[in-house]
PDB file of N, CA and C in Angstrom:
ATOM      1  N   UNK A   1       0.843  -1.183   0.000  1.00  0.00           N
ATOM      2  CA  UNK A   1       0.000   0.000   0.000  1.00  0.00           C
ATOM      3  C   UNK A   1       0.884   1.241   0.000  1.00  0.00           C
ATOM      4  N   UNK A   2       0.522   2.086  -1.251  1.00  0.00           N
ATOM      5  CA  UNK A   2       1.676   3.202  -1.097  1.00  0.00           C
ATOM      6  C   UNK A   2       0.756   3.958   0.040  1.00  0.00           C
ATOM      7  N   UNK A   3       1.429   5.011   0.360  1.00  0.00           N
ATOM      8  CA  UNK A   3       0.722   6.676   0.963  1.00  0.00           C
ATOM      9  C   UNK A   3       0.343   7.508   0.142  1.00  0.00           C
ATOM     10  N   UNK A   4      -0.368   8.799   0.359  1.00  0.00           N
ATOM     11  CA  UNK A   4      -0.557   9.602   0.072  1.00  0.00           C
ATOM     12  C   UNK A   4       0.567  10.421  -1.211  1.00  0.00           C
ATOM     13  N   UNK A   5       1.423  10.644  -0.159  1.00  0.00           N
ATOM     14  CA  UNK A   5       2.692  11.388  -0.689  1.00  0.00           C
ATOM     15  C   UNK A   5       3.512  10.803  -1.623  1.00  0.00           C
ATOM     16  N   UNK A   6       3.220   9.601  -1.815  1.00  0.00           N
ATOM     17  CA  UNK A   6       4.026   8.571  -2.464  1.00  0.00           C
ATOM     18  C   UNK A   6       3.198   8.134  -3.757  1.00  0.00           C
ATOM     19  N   UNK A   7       1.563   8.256  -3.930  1.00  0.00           N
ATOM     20  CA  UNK A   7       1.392   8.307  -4.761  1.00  0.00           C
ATOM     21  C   UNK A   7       0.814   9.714  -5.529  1.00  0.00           C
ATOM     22  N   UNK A   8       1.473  10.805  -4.625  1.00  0.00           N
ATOM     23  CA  UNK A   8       1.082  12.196  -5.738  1.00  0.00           C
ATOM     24  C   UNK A   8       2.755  11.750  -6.087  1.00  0.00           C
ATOM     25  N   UNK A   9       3.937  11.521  -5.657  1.00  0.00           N
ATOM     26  CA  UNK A   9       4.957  11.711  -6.578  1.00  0.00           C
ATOM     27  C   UNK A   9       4.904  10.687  -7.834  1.00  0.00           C
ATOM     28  N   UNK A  10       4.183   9.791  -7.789  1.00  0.00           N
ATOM     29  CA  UNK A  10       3.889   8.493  -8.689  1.00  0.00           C
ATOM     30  C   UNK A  10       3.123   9.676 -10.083  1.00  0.00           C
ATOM     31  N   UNK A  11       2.026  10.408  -9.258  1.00  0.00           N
ATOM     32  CA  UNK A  11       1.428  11.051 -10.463  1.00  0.00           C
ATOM     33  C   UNK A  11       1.846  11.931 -11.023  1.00  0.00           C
ATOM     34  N   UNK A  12       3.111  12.548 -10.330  1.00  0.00           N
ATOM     35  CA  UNK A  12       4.059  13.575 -10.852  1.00  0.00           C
ATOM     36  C   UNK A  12       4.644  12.541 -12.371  1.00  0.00           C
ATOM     37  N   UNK A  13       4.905  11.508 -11.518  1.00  0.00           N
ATOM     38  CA  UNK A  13       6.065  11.100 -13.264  1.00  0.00           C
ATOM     39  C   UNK A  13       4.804  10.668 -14.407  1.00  0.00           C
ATOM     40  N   UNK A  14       3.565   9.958 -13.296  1.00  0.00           N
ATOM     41  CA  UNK A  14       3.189   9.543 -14.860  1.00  0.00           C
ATOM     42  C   UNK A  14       2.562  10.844 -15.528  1.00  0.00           C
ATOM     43  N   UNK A  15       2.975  11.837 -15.043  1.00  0.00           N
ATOM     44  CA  UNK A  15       1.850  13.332 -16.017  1.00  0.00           C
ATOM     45  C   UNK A  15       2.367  13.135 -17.583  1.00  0.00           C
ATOM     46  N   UNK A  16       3.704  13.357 -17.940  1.00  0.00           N
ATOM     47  CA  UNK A  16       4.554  13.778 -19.147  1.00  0.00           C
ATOM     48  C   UNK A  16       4.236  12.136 -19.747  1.00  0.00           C
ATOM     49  N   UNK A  17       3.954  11.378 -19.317  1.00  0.00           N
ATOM     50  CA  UNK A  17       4.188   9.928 -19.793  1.00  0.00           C
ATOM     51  C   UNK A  17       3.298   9.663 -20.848  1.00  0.00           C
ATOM     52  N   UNK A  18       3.624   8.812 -22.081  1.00  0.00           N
ATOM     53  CA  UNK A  18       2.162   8.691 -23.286  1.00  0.00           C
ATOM     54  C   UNK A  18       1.662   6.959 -22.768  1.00  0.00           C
ATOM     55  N   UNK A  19       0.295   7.125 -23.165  1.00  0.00           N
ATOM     56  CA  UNK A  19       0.053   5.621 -22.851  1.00  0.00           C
ATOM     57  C   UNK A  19       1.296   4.541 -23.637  1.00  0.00           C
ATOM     58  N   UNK A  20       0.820   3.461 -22.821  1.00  0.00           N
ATOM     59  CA  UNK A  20       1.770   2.729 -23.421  1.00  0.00           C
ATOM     60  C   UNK A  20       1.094   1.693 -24.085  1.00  0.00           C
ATOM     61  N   UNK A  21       0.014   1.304 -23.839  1.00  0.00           N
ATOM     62  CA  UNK A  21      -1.034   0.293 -24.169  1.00  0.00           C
ATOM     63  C   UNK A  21      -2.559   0.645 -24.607  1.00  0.00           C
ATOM     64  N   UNK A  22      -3.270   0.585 -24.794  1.00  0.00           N
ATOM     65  CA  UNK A  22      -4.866   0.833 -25.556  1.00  0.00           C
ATOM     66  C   UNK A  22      -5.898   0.199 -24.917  1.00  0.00           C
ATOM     67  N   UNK A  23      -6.412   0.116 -24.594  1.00  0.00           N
ATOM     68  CA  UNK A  23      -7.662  -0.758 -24.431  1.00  0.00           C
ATOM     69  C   UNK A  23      -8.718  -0.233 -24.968  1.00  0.00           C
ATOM     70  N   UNK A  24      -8.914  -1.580 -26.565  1.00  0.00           N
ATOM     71  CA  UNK A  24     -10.362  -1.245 -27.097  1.00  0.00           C
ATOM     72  C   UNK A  24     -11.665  -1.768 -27.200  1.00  0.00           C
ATOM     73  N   UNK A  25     -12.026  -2.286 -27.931  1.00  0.00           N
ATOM     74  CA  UNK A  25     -13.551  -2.724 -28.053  1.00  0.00           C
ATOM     75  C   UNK A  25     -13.786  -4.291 -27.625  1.00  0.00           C
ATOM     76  N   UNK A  26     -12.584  -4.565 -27.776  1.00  0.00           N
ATOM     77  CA  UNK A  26     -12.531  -6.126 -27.038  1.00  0.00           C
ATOM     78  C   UNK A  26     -12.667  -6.306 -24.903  1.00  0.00           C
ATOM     79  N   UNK A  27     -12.095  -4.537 -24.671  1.00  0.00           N
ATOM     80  CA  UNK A  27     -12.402  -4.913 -23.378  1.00  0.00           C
ATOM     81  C   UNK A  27     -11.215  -5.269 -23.078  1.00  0.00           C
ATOM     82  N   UNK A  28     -10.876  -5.676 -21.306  1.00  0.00           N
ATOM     83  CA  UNK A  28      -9.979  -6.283 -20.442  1.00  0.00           C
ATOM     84  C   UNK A  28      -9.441  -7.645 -21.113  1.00  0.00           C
ATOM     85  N   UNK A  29      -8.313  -7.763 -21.675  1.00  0.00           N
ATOM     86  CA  UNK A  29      -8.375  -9.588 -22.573  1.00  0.00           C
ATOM     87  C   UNK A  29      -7.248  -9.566 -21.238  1.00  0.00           C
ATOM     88  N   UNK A  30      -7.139 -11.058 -21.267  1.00  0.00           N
ATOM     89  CA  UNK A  30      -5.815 -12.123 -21.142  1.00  0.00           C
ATOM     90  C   UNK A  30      -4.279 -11.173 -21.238  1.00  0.00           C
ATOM     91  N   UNK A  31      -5.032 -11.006 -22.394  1.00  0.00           N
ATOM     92  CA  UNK A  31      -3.535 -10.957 -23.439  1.00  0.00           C
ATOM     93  C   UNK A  31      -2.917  -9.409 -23.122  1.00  0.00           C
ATOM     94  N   UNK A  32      -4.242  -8.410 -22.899  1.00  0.00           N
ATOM     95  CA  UNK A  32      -3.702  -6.933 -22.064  1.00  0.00           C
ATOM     96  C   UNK A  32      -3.005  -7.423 -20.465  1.00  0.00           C
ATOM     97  N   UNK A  33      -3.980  -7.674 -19.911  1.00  0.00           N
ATOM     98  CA  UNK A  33      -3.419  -8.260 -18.871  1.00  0.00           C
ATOM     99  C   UNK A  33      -1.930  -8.459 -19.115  1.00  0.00           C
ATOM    100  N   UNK A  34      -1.879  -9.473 -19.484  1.00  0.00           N
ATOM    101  CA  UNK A  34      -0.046 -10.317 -19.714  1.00  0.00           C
ATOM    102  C   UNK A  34       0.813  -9.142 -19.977  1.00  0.00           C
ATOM    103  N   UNK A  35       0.548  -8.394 -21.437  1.00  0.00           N
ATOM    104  CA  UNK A  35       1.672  -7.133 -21.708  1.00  0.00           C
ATOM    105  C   UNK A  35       1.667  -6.068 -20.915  1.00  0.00           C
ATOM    106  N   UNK A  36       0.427  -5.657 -19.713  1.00  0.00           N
ATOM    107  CA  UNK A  36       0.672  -4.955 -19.007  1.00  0.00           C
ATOM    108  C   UNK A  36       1.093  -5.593 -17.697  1.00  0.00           C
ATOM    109  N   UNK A  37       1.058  -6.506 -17.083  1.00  0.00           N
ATOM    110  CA  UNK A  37       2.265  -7.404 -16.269  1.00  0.00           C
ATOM    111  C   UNK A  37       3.853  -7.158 -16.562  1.00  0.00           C
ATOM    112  N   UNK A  38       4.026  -7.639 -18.015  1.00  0.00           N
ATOM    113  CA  UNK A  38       5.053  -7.671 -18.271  1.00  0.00           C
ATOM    114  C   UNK A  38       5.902  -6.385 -18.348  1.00  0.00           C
ATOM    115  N   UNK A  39       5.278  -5.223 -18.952  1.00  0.00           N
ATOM    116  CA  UNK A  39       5.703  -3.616 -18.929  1.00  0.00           C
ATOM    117  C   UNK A  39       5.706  -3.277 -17.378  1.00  0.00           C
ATOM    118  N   UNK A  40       4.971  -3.681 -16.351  1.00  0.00           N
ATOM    119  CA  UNK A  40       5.308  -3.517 -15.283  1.00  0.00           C
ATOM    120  C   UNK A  40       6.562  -3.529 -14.680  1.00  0.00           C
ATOM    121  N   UNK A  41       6.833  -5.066 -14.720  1.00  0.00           N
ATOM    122  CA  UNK A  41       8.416  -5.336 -14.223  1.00  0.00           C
ATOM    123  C   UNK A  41       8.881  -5.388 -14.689  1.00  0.00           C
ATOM    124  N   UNK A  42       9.253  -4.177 -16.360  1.00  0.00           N
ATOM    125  CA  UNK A  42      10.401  -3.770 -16.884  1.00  0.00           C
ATOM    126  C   UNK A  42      10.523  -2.072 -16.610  1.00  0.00           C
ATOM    127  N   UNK A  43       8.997  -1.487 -16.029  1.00  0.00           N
ATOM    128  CA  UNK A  43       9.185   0.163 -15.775  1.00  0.00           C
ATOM    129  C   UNK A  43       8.666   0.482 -14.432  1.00  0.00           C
ATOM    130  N   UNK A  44       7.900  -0.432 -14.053  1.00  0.00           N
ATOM    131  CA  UNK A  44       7.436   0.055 -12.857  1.00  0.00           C
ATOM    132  C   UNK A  44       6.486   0.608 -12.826  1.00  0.00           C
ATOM    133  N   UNK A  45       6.158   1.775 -13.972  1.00  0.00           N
ATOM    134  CA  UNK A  45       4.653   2.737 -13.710  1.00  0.00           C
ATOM    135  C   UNK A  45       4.321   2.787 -15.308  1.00  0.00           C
ATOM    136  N   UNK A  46       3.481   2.814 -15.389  1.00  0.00           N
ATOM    137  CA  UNK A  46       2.904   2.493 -16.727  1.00  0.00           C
ATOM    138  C   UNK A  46       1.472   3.421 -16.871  1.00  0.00           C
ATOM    139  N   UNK A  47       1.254   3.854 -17.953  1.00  0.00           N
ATOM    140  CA  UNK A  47       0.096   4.594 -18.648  1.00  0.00           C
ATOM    141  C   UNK A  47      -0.986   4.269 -19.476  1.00  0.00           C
ATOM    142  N   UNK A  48      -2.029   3.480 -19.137  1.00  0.00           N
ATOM    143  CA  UNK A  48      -2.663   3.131 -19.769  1.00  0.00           C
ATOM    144  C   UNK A  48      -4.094   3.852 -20.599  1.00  0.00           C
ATOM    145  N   UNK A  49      -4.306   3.555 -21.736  1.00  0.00           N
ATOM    146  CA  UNK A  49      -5.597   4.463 -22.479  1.00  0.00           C
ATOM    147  C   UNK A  49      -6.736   3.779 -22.837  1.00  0.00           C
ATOM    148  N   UNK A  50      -7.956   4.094 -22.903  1.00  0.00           N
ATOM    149  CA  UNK A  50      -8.715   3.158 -22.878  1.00  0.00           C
ATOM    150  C   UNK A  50      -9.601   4.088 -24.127  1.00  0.00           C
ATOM    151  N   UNK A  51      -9.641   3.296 -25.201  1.00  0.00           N
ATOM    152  CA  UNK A  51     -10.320   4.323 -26.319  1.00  0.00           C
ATOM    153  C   UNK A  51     -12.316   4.543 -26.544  1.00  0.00           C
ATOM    154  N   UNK A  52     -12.656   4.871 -27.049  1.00  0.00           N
ATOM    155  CA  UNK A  52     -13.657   5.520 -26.950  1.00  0.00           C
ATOM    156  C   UNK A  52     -14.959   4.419 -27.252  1.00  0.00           C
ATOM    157  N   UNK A  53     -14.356   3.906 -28.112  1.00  0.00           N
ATOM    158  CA  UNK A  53     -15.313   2.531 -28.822  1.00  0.00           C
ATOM    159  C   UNK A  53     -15.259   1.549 -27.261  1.00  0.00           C
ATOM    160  N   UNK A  54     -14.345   1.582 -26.460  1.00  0.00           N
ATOM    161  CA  UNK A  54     -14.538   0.634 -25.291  1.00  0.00           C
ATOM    162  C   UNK A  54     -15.584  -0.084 -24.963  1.00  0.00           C
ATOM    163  N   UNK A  55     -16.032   1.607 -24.319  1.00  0.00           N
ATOM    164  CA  UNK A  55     -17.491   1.696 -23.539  1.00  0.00           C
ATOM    165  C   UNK A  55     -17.282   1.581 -22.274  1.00  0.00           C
ATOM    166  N   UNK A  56     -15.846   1.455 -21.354  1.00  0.00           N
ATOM    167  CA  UNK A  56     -15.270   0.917 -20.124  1.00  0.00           C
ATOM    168  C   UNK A  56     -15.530   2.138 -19.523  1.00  0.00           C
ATOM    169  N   UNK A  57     -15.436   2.049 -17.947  1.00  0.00           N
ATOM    170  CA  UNK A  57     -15.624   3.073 -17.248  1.00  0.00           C
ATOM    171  C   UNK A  57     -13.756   3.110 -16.613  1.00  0.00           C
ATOM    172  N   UNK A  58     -13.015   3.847 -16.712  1.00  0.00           N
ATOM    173  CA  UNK A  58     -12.033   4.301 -16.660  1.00  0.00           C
ATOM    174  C   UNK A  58     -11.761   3.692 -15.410  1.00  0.00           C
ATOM    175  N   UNK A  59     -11.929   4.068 -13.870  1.00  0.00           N
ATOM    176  CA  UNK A  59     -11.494   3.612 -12.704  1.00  0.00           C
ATOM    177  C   UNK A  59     -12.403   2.075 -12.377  1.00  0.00           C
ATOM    178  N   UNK A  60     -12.866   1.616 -12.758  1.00  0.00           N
ATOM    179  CA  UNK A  60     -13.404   0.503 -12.220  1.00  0.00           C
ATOM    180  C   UNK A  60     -12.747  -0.530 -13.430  1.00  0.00           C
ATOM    181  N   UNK A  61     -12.056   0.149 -14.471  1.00  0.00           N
ATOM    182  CA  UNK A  61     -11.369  -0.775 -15.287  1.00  0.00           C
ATOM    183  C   UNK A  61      -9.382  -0.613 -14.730  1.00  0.00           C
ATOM    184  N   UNK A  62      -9.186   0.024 -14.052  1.00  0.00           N
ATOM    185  CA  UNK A  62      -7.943   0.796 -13.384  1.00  0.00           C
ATOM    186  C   UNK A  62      -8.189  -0.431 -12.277  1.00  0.00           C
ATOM    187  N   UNK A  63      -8.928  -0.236 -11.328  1.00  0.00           N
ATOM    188  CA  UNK A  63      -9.057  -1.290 -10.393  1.00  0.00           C
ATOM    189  C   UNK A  63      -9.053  -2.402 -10.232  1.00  0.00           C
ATOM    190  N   UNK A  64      -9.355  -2.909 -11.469  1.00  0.00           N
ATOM    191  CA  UNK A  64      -9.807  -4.495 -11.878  1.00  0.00           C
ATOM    192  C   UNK A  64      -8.505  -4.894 -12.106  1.00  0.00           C
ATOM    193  N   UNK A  65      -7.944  -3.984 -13.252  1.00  0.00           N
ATOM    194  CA  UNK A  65      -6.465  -4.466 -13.573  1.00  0.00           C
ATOM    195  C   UNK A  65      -5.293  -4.844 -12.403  1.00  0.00           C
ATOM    196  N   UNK A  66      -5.553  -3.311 -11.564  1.00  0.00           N
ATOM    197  CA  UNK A  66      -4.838  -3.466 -10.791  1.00  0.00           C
ATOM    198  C   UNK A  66      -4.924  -4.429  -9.624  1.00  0.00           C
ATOM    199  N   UNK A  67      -6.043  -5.070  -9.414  1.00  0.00           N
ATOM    200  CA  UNK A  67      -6.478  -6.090  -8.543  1.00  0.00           C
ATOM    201  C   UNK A  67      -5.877  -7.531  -9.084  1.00  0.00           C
ATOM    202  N   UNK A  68      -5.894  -7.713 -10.531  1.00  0.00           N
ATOM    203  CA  UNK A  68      -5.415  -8.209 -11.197  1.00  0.00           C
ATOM    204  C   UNK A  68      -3.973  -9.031 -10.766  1.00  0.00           C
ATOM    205  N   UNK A  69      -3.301  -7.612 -11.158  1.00  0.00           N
ATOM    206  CA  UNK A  69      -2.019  -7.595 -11.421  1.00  0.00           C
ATOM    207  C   UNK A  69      -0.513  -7.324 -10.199  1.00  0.00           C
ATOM    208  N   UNK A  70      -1.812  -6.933  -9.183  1.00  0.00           N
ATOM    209  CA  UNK A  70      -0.808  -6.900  -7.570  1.00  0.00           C
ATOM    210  C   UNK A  70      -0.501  -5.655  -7.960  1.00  0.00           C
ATOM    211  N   UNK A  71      -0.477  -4.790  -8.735  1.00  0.00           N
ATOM    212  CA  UNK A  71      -0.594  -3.077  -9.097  1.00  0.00           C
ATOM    213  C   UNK A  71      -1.544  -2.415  -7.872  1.00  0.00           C
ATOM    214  N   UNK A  72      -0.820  -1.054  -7.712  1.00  0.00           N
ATOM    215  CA  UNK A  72      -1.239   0.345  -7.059  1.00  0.00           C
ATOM    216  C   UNK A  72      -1.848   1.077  -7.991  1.00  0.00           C
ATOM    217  N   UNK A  73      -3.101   1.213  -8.272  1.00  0.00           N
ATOM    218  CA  UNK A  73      -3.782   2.291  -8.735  1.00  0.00           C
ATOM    219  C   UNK A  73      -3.353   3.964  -8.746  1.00  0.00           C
ATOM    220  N   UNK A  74      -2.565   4.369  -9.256  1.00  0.00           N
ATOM    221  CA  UNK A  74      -2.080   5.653  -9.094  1.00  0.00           C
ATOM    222  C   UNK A  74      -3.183   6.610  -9.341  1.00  0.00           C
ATOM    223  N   UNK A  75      -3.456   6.877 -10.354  1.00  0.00           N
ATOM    224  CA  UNK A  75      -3.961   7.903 -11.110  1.00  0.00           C
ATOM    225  C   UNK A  75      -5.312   7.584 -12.033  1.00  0.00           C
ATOM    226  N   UNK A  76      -6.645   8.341 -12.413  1.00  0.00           N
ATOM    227  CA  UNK A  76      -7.489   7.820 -12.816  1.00  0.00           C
ATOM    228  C   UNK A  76      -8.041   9.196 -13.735  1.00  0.00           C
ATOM    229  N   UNK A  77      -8.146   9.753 -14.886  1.00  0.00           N
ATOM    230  CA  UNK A  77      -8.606  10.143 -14.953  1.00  0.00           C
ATOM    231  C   UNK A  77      -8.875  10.611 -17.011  1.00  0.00           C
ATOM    232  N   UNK A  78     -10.265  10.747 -17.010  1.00  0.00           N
ATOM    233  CA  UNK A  78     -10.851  10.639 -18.526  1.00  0.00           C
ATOM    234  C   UNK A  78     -10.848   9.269 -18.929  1.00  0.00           C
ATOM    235  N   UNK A  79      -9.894   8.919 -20.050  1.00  0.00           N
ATOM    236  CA  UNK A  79      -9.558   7.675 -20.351  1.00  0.00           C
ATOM    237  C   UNK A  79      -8.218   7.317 -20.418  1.00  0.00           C
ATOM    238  N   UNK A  80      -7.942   8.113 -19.179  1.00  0.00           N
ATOM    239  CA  UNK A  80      -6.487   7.451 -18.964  1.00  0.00           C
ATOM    240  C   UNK A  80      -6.274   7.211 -17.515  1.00  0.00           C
ATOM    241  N   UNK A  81      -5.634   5.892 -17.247  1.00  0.00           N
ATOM    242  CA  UNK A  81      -5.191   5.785 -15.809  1.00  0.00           C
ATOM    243  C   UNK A  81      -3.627   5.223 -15.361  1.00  0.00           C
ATOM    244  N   UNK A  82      -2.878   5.346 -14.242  1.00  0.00           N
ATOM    245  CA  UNK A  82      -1.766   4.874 -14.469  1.00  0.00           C
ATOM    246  C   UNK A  82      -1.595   4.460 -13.446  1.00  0.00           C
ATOM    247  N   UNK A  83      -1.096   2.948 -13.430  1.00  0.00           N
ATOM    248  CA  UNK A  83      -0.315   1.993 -12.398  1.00  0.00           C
ATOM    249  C   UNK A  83       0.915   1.879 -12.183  1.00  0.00           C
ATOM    250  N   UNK A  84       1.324   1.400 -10.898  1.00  0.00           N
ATOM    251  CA  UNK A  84       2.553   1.086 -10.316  1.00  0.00           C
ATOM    252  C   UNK A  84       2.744   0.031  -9.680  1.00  0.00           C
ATOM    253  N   UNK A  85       3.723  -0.859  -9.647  1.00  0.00           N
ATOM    254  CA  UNK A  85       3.612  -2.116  -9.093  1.00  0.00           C
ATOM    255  C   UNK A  85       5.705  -1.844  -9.068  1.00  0.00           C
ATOM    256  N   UNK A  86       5.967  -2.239  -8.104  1.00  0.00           N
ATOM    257  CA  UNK A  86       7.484  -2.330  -7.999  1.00  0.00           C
ATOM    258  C   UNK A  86       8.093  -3.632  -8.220  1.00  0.00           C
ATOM    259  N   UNK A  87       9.224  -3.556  -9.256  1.00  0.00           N
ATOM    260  CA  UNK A  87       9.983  -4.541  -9.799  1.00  0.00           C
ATOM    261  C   UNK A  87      10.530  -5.668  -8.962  1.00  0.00           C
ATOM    262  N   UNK A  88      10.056  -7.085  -9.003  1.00  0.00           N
ATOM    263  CA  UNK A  88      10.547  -8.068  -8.781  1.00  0.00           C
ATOM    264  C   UNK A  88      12.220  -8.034  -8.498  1.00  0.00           C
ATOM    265  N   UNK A  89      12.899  -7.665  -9.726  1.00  0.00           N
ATOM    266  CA  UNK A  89      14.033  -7.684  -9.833  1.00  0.00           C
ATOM    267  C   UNK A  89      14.701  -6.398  -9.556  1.00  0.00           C
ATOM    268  N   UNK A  90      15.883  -6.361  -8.535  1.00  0.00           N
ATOM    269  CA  UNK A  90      16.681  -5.777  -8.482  1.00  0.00           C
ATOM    270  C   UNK A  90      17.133  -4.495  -9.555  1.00  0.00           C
ATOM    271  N   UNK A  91      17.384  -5.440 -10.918  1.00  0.00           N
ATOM    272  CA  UNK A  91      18.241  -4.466 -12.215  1.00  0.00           C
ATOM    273  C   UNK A  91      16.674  -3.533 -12.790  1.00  0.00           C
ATOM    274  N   UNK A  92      15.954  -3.980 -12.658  1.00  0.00           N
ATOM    275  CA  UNK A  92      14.680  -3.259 -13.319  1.00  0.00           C
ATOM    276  C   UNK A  92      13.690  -1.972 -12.153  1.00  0.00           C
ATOM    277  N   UNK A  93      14.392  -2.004 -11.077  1.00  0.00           N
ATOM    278  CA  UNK A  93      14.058  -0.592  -9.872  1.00  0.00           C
ATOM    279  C   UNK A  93      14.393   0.436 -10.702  1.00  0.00           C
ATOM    280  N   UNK A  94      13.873   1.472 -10.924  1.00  0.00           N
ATOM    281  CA  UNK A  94      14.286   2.445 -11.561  1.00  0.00           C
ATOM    282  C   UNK A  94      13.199   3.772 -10.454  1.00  0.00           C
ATOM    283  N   UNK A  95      12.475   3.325  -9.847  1.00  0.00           N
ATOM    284  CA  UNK A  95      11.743   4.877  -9.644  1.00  0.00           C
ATOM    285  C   UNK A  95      12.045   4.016  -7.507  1.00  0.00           C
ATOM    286  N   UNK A  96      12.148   5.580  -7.002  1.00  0.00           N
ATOM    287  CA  UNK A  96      12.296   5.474  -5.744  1.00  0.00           C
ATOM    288  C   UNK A  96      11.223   6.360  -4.480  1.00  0.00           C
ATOM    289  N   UNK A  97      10.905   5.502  -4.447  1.00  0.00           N
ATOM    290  CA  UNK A  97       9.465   6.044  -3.778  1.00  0.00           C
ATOM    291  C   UNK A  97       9.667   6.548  -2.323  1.00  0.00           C
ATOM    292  N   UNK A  98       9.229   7.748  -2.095  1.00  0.00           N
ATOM    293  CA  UNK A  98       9.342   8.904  -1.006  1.00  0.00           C
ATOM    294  C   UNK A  98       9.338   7.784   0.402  1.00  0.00           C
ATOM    295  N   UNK A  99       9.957   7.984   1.403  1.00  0.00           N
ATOM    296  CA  UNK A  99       9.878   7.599   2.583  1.00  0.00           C
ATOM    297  C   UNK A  99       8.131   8.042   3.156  1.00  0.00           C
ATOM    298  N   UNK A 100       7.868   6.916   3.866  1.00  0.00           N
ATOM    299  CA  UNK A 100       6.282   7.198   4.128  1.00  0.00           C
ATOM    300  C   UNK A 100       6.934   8.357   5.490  1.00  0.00           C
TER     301      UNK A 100
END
């Protein structure tokens, strides 16, 4: 569970960030799931977009994932939301999260 403070600096980095992934008319697959797992424990925070044809409701599709995926819900907002989940591995830490 991050804090407060720990996830406004989370939403500091993901502001400048472009999605990295789509989610469209197919909805939550498997297969999003998996590549957003996998982009996890190579960045740590990730940007996801959810396009218009969806029909998804933005934070209750943020939640799911992140319930999913052992992900922190950072950020939620329009059709974009962004997660954080910290790297398994050692070499792939790249972001350092504020002392609670």
């Amino acid at each position: 569970m991050i804090t407060g403070k720990q996830r406004a600096f989370l939403r500091k980095l993901g502001h400048d960030m472009q999605p990295v992934f789509q989610i469209g008319k197919d909805g939550l697959t498997d297969t999003v799931a998996a590549a957003v797992d996998e982009a996890l424990e190579k960045r740590e925070l990730v940007k996801i977009a959810i396009l218009e044809n969806a029909m998804l409701d933005t934070r209750g599709t943020c939640d799911e994932l992140a319930k999913r995926l052992g992900a922190e819900p950072v950020q939620a907002i329009g059709g974009r939301f962004v997660l954080y989940r910290r790297s398994g591995t050692e070499k792939n830490r790249k972001i350092e999260l504020p002392r609670k």
